[in-house]
PDB file of N, CA and C in Angstrom:
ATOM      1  N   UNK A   1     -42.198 -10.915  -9.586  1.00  0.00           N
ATOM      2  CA  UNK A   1     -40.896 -10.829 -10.206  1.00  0.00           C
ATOM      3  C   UNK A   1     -40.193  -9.516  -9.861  1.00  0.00           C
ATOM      4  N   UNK A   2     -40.955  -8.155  -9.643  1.00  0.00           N
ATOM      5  CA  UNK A   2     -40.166  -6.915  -9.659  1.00  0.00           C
ATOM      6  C   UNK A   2     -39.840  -7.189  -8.075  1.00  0.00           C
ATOM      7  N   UNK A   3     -40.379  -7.462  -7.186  1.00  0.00           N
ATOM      8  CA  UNK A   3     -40.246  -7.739  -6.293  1.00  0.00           C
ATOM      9  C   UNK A   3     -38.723  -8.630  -5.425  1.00  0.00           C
ATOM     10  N   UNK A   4     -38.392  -9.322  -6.665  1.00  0.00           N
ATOM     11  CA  UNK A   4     -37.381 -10.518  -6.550  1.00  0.00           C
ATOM     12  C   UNK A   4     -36.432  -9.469  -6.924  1.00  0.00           C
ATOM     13  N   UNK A   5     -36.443  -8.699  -8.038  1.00  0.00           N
ATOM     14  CA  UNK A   5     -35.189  -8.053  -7.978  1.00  0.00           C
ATOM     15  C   UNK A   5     -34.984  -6.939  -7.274  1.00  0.00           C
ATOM     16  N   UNK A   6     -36.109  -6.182  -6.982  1.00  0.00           N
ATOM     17  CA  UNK A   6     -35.598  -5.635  -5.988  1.00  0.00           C
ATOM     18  C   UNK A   6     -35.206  -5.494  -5.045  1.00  0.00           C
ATOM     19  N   UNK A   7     -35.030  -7.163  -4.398  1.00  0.00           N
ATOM     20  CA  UNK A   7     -35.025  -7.425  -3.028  1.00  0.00           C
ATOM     21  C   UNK A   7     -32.911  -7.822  -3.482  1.00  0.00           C
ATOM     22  N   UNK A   8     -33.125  -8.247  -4.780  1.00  0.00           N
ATOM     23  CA  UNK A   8     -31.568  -8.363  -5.473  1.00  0.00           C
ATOM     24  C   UNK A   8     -30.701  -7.299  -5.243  1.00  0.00           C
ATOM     25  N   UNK A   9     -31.523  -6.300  -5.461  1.00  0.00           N
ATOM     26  CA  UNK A   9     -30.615  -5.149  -6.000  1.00  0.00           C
ATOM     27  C   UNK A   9     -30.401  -4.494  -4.606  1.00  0.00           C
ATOM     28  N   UNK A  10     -30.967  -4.916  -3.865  1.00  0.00           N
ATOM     29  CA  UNK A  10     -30.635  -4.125  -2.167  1.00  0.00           C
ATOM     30  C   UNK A  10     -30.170  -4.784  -1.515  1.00  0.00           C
ATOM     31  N   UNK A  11     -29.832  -6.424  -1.787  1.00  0.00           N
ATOM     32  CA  UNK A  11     -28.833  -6.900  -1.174  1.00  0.00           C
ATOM     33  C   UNK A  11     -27.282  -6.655  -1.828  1.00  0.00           C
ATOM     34  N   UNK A  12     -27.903  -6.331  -3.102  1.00  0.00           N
ATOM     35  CA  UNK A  12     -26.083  -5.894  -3.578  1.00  0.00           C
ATOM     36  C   UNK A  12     -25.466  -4.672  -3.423  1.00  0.00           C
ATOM     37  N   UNK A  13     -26.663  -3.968  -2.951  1.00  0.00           N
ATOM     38  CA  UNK A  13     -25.901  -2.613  -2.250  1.00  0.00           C
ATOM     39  C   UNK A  13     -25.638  -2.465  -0.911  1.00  0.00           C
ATOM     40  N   UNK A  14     -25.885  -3.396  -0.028  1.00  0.00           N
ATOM     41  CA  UNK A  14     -26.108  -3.459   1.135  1.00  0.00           C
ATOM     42  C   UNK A  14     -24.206  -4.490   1.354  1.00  0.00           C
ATOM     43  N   UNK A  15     -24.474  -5.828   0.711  1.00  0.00           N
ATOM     44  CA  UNK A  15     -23.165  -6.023   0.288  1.00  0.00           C
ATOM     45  C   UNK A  15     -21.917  -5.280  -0.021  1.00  0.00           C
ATOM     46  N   UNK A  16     -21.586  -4.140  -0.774  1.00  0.00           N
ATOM     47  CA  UNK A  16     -20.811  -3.482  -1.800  1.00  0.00           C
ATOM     48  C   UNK A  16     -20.632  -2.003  -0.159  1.00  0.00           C
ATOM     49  N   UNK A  17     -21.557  -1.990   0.075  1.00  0.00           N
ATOM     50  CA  UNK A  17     -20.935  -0.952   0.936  1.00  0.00           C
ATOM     51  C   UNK A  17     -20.599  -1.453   2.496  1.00  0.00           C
ATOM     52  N   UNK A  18     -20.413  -2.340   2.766  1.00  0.00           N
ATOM     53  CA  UNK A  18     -19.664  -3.388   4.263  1.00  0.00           C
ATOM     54  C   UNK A  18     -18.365  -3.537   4.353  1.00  0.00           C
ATOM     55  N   UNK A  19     -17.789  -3.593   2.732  1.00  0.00           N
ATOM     56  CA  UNK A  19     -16.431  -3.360   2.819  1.00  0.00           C
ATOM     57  C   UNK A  19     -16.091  -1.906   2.190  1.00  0.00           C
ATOM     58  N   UNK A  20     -15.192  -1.171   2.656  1.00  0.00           N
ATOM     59  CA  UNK A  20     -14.619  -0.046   2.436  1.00  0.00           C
ATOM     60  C   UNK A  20     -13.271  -0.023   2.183  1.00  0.00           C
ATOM     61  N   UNK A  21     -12.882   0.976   1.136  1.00  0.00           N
ATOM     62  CA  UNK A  21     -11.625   0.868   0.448  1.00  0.00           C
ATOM     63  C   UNK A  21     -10.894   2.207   0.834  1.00  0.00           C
ATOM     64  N   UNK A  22      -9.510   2.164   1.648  1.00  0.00           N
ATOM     65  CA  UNK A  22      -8.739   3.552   1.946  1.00  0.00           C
ATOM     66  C   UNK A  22      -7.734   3.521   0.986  1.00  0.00           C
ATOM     67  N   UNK A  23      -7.353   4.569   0.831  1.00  0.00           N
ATOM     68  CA  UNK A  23      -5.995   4.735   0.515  1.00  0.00           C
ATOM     69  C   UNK A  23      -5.215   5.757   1.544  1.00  0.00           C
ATOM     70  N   UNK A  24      -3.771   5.154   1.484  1.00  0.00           N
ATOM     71  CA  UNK A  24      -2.495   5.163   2.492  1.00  0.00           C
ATOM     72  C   UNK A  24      -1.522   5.956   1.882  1.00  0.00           C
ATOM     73  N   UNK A  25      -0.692   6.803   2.300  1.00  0.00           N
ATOM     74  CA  UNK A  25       0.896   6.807   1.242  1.00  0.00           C
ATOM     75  C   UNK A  25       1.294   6.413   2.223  1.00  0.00           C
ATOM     76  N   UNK A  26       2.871   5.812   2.541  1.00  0.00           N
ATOM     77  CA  UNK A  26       3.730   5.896   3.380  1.00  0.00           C
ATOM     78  C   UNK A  26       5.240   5.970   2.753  1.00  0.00           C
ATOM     79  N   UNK A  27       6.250   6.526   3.424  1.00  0.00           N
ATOM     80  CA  UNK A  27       7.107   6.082   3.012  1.00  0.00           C
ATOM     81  C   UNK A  27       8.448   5.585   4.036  1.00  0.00           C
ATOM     82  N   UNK A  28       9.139   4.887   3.342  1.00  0.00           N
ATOM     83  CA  UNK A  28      10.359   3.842   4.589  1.00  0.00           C
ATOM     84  C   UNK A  28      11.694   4.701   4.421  1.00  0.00           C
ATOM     85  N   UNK A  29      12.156   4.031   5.458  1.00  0.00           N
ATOM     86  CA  UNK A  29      13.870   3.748   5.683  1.00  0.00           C
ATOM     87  C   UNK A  29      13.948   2.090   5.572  1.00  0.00           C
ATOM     88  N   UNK A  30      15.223   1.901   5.169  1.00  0.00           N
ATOM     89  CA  UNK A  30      15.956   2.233   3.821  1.00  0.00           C
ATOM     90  C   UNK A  30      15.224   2.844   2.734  1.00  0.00           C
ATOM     91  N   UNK A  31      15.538   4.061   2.215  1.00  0.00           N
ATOM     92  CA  UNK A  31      14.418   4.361   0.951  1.00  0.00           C
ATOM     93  C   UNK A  31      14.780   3.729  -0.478  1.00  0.00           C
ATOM     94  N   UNK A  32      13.474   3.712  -1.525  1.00  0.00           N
ATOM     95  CA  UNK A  32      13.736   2.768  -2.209  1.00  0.00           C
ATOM     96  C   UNK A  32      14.435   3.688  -3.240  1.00  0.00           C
ATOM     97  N   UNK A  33      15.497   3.071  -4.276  1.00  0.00           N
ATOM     98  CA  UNK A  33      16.390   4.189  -5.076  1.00  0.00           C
ATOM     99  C   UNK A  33      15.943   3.749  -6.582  1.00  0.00           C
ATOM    100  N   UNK A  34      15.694   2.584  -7.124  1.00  0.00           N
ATOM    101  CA  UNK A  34      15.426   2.189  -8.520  1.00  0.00           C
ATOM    102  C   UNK A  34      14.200   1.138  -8.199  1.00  0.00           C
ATOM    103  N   UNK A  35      14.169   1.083 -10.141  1.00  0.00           N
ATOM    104  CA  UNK A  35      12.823   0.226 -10.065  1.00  0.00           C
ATOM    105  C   UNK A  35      12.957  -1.203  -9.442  1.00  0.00           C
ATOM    106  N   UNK A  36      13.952  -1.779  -9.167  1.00  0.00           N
ATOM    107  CA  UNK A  36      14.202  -3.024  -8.919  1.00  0.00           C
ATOM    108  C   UNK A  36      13.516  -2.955  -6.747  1.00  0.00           C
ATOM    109  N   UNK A  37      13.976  -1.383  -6.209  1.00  0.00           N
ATOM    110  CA  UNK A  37      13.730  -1.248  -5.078  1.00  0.00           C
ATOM    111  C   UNK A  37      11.837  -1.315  -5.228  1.00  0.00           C
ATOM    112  N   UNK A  38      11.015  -0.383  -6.173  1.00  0.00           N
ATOM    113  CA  UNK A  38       9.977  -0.034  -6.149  1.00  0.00           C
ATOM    114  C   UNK A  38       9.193  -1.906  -6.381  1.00  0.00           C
ATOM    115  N   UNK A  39       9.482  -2.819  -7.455  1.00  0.00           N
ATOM    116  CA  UNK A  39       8.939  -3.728  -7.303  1.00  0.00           C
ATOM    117  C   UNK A  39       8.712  -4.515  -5.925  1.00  0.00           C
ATOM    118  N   UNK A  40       9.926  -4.687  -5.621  1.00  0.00           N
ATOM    119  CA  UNK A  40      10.585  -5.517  -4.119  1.00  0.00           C
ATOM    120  C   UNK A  40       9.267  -4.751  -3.431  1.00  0.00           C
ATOM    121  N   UNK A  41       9.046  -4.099  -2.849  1.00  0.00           N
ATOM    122  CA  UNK A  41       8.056  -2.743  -2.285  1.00  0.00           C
ATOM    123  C   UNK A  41       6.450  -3.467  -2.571  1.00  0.00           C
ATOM    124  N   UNK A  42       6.178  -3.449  -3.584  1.00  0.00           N
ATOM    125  CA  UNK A  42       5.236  -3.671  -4.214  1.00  0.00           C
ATOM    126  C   UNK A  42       4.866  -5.168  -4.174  1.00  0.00           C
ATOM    127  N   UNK A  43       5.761  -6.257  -4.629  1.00  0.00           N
ATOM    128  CA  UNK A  43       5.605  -7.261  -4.560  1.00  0.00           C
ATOM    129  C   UNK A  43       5.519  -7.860  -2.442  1.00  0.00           C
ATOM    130  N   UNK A  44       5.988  -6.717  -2.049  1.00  0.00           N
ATOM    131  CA  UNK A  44       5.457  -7.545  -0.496  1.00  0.00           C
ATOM    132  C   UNK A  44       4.337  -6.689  -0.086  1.00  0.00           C
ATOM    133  N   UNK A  45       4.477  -5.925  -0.218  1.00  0.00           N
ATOM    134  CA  UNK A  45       2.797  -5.478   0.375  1.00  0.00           C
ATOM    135  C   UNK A  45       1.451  -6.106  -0.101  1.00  0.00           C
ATOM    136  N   UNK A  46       1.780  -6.705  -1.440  1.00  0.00           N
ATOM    137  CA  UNK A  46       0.255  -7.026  -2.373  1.00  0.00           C
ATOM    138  C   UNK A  46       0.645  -8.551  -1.320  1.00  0.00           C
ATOM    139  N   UNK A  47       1.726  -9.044  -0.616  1.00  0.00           N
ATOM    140  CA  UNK A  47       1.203 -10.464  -0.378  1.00  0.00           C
ATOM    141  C   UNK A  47       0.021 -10.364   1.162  1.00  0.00           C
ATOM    142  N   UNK A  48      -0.140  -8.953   1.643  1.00  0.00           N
ATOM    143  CA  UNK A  48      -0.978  -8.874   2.665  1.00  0.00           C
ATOM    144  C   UNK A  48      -2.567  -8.800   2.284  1.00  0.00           C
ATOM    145  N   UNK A  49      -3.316 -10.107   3.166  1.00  0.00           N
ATOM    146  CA  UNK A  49      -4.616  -9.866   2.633  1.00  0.00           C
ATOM    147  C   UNK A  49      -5.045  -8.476   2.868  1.00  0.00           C
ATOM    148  N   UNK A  50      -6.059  -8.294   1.568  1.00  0.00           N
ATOM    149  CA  UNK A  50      -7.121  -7.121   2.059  1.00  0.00           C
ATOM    150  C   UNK A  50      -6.698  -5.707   1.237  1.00  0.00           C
ATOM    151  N   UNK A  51      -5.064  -6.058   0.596  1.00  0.00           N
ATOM    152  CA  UNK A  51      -4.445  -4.945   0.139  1.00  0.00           C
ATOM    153  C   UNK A  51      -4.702  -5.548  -1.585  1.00  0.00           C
ATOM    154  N   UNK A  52      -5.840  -4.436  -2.197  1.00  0.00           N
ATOM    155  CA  UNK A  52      -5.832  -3.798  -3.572  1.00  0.00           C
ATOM    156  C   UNK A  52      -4.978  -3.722  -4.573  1.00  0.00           C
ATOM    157  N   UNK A  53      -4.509  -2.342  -4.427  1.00  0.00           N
ATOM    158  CA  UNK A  53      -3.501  -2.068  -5.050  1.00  0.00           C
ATOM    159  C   UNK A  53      -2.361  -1.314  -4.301  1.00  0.00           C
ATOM    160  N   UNK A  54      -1.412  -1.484  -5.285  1.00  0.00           N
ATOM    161  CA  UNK A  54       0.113  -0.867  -4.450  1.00  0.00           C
ATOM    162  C   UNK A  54       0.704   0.196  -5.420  1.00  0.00           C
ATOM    163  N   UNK A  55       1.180   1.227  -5.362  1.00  0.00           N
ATOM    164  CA  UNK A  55       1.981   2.126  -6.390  1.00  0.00           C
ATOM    165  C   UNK A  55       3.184   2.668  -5.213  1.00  0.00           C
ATOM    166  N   UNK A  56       4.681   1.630  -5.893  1.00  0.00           N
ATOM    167  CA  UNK A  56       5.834   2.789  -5.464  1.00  0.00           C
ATOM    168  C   UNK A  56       6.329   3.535  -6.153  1.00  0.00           C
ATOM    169  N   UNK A  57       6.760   4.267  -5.506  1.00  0.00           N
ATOM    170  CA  UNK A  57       7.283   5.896  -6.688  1.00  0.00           C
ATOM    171  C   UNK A  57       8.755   6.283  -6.007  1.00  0.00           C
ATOM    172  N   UNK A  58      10.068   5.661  -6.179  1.00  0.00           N
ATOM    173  CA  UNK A  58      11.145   5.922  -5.706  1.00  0.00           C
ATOM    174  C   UNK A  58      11.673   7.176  -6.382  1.00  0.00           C
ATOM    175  N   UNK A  59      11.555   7.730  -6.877  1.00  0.00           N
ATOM    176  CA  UNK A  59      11.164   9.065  -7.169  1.00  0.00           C
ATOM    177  C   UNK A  59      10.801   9.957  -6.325  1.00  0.00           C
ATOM    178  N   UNK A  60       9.636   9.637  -5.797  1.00  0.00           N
ATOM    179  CA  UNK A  60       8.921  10.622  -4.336  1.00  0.00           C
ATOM    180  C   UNK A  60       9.330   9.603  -3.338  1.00  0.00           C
ATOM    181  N   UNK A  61       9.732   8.837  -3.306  1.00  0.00           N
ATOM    182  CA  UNK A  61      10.091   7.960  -2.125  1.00  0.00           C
ATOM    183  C   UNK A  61       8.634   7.666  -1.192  1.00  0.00           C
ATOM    184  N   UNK A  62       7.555   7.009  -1.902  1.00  0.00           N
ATOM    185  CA  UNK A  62       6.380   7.098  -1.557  1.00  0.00           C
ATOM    186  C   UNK A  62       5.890   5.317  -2.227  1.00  0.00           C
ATOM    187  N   UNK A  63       4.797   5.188  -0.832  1.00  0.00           N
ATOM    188  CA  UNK A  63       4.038   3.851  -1.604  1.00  0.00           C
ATOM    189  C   UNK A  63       2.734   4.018  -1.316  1.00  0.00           C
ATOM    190  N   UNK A  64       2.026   3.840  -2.174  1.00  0.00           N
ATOM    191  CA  UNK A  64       0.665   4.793  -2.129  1.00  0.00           C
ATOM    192  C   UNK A  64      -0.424   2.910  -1.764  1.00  0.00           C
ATOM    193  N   UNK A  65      -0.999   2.996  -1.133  1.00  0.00           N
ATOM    194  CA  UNK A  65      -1.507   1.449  -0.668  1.00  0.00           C
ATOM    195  C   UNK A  65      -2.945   1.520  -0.774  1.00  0.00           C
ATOM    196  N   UNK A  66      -3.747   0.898  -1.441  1.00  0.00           N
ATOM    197  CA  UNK A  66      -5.396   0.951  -1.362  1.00  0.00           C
ATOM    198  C   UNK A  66      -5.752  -0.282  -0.499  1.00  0.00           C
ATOM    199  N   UNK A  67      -6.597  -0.370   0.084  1.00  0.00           N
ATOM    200  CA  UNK A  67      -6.798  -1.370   0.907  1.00  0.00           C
ATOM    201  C   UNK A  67      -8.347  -1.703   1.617  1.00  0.00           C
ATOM    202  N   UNK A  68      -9.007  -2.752   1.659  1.00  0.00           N
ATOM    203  CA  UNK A  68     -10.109  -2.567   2.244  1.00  0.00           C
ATOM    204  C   UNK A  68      -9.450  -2.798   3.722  1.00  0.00           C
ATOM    205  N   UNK A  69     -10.111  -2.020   4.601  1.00  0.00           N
ATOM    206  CA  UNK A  69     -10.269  -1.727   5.949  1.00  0.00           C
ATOM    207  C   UNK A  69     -10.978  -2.225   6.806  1.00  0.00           C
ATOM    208  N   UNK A  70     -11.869  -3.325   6.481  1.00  0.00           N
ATOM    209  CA  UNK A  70     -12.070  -4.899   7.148  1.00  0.00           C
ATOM    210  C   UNK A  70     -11.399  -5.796   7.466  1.00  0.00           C
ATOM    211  N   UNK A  71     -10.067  -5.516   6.105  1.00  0.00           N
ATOM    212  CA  UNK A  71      -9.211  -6.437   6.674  1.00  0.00           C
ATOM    213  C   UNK A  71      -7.512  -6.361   6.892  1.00  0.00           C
ATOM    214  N   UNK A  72      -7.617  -5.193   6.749  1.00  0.00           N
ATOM    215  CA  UNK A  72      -6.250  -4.359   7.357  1.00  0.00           C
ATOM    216  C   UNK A  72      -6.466  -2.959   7.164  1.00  0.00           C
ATOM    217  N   UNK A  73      -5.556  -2.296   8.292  1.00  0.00           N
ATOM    218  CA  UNK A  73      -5.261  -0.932   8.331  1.00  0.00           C
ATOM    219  C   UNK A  73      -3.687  -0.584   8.537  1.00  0.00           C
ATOM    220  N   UNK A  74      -3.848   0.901   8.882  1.00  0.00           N
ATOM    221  CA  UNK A  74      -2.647   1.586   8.510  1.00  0.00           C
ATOM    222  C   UNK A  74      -1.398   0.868  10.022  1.00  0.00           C
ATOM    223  N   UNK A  75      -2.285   0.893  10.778  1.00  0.00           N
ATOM    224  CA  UNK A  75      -1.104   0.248  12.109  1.00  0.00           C
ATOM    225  C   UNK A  75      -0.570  -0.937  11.534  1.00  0.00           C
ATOM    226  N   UNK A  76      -1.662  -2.419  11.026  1.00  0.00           N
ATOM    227  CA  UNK A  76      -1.215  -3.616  10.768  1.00  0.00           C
ATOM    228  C   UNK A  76       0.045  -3.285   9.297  1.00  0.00           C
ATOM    229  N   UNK A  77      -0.218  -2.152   8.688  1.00  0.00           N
ATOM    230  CA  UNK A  77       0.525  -2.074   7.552  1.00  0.00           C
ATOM    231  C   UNK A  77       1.968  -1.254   8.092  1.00  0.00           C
ATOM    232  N   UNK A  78       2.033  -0.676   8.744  1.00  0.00           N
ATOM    233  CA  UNK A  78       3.160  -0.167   9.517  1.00  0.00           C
ATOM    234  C   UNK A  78       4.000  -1.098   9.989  1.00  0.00           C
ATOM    235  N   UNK A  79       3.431  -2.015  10.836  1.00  0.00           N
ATOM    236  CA  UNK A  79       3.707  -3.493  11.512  1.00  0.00           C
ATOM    237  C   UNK A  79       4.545  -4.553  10.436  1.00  0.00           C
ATOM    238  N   UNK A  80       3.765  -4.817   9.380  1.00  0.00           N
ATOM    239  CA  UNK A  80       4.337  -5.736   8.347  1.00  0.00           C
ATOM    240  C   UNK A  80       5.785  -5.239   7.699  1.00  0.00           C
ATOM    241  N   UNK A  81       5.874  -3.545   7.433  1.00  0.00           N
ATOM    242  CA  UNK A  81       7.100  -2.513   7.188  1.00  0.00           C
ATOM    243  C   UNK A  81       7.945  -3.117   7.970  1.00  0.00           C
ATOM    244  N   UNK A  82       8.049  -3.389   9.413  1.00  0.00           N
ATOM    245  CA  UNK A  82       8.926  -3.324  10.369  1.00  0.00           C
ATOM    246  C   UNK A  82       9.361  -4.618  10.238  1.00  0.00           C
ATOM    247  N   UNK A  83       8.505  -5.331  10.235  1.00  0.00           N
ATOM    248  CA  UNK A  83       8.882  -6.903  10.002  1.00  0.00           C
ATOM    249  C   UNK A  83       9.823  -7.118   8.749  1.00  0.00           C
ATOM    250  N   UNK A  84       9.540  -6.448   7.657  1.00  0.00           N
ATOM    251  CA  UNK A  84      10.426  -6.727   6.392  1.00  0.00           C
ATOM    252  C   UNK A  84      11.550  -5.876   6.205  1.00  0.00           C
ATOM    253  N   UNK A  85      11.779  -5.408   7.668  1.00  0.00           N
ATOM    254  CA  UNK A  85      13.486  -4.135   8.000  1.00  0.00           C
ATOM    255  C   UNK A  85      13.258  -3.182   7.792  1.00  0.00           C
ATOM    256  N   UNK A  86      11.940  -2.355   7.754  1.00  0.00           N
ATOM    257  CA  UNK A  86      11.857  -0.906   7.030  1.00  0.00           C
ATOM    258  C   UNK A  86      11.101  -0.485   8.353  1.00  0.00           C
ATOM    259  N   UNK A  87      11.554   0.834   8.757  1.00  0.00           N
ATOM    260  CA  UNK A  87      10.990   1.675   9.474  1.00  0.00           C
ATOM    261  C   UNK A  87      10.547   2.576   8.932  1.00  0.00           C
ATOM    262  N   UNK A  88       8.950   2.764   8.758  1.00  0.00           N
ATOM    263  CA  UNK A  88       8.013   3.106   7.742  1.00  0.00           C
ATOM    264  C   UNK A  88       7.007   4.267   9.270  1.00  0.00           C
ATOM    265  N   UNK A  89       6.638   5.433   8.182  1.00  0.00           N
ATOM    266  CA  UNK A  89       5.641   6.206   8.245  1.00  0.00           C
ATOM    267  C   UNK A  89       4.408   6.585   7.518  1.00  0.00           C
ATOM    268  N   UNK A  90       3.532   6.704   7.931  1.00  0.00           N
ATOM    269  CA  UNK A  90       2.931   7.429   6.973  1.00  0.00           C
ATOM    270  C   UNK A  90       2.487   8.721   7.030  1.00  0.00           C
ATOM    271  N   UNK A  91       2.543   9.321   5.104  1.00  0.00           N
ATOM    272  CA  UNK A  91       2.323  10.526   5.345  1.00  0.00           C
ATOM    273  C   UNK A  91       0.870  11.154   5.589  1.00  0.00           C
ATOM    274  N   UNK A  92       1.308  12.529   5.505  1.00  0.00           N
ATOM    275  CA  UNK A  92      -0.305  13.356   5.542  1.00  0.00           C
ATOM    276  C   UNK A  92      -0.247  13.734   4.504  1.00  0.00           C
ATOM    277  N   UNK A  93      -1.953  13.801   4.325  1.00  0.00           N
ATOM    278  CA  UNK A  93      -2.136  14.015   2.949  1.00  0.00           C
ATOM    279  C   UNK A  93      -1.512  15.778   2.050  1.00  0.00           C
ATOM    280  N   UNK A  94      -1.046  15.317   1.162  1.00  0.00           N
ATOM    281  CA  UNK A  94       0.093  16.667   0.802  1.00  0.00           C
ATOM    282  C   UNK A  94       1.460  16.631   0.888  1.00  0.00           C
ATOM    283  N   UNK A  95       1.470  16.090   1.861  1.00  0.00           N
ATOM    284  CA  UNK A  95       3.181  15.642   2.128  1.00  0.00           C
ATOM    285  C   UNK A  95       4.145  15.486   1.358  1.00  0.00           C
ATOM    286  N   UNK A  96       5.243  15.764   1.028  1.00  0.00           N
ATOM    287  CA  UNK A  96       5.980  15.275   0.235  1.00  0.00           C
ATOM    288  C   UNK A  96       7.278  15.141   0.891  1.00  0.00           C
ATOM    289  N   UNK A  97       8.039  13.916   1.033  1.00  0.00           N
ATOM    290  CA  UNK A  97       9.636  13.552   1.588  1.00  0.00           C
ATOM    291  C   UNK A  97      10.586  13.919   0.156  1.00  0.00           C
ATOM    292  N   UNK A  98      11.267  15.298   0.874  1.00  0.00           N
ATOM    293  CA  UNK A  98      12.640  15.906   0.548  1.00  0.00           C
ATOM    294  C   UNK A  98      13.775  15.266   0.569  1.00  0.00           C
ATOM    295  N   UNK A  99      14.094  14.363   1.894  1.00  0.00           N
ATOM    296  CA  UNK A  99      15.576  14.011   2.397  1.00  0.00           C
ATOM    297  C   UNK A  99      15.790  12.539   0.915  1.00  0.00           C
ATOM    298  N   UNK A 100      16.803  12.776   0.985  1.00  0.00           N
ATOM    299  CA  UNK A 100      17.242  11.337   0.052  1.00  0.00           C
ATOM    300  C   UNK A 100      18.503  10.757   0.617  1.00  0.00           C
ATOM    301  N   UNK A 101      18.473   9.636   1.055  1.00  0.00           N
ATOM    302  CA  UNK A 101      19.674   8.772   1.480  1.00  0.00           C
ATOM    303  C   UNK A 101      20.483   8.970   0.769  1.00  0.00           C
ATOM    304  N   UNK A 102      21.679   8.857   1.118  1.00  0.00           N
ATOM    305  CA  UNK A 102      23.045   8.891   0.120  1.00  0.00           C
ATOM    306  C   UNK A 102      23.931   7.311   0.735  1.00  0.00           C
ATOM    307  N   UNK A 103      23.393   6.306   0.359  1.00  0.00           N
ATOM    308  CA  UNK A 103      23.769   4.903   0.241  1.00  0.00           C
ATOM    309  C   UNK A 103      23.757   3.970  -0.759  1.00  0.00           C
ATOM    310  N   UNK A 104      24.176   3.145  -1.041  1.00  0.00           N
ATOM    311  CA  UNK A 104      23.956   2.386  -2.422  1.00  0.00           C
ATOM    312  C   UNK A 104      22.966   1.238  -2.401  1.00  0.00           C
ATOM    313  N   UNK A 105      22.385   1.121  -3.153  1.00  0.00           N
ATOM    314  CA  UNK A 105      21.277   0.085  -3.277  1.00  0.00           C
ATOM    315  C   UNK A 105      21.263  -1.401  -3.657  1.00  0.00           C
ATOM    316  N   UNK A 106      20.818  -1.544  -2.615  1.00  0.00           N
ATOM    317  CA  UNK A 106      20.844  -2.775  -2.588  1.00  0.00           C
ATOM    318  C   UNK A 106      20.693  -3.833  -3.810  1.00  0.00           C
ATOM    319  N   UNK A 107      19.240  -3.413  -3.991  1.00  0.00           N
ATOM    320  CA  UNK A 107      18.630  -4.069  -5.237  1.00  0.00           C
ATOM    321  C   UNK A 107      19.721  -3.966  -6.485  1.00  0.00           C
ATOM    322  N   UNK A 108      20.536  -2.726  -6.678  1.00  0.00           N
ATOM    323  CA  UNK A 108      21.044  -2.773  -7.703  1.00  0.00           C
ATOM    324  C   UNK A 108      22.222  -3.784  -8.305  1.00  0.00           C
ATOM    325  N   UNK A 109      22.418  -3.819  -6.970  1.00  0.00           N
ATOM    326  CA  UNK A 109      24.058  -4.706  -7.007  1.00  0.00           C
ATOM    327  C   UNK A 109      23.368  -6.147  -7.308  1.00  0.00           C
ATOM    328  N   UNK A 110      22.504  -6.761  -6.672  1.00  0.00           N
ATOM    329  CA  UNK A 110      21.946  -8.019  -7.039  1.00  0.00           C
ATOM    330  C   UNK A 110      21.913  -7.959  -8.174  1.00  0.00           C
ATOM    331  N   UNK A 111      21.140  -6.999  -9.283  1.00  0.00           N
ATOM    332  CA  UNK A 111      21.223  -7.551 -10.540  1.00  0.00           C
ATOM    333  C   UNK A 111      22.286  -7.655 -11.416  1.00  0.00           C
ATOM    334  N   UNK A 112      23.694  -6.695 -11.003  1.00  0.00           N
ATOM    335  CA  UNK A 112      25.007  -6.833 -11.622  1.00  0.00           C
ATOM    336  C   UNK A 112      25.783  -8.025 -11.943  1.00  0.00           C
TER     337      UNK A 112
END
């Protein structure tokens, strides 16, 4: 019996560490200005497999992305940006984006 689980307990660690979890910030053009921009943000990145969790912060003009790395990375996530009109970077760690667009938002007018 000790035998059985231990043969358990080393396949579940052997399991648990095959996939690996990063975290990303990046942030786009168009930048996002309200919460209506930060959901929009959020709600398309979580539709990519492999992606965790999502936090936008239009505030810092930042989307912070957790992701296992089996089944996407930072290029394929750059890639999907471009596809949904955003010309996206990502930062280094520390970074913080200063510049702020001076345009009106999109998102906002939809909900008016």
């Amino acid at each position: 019996m000790k035998k059985i689980l231990f043969l358990m307990a080393m396949l579940l660690t052997v399991s648990a560490g095959q996939a690996k979890t990063r975290t990303a910030v990046f942030t786009t053009k168009p930048q996002m200005h309200c919460r209506k921009c930060e959901q929009r943000m959020t709600d398309m990145v979580n539709l990519l497999k492999g992606v965790k969790k999502v936090e936008a912060n239009s505030l810092e003009q930042t989307i912070q992305i957790t992701f296992n790395d089996k089944v996407v990375n930072e290029e394929t996530l750059l890639k999907a940006f471009k596809l949904w009109g955003y010309e996206a970077r990502q930062l280094k760690e520390g970074e913080t984006v200063t510049e702020q667009e001076a345009h009106e938002c999109k998102e906002e007018k939809k909900g008016e």
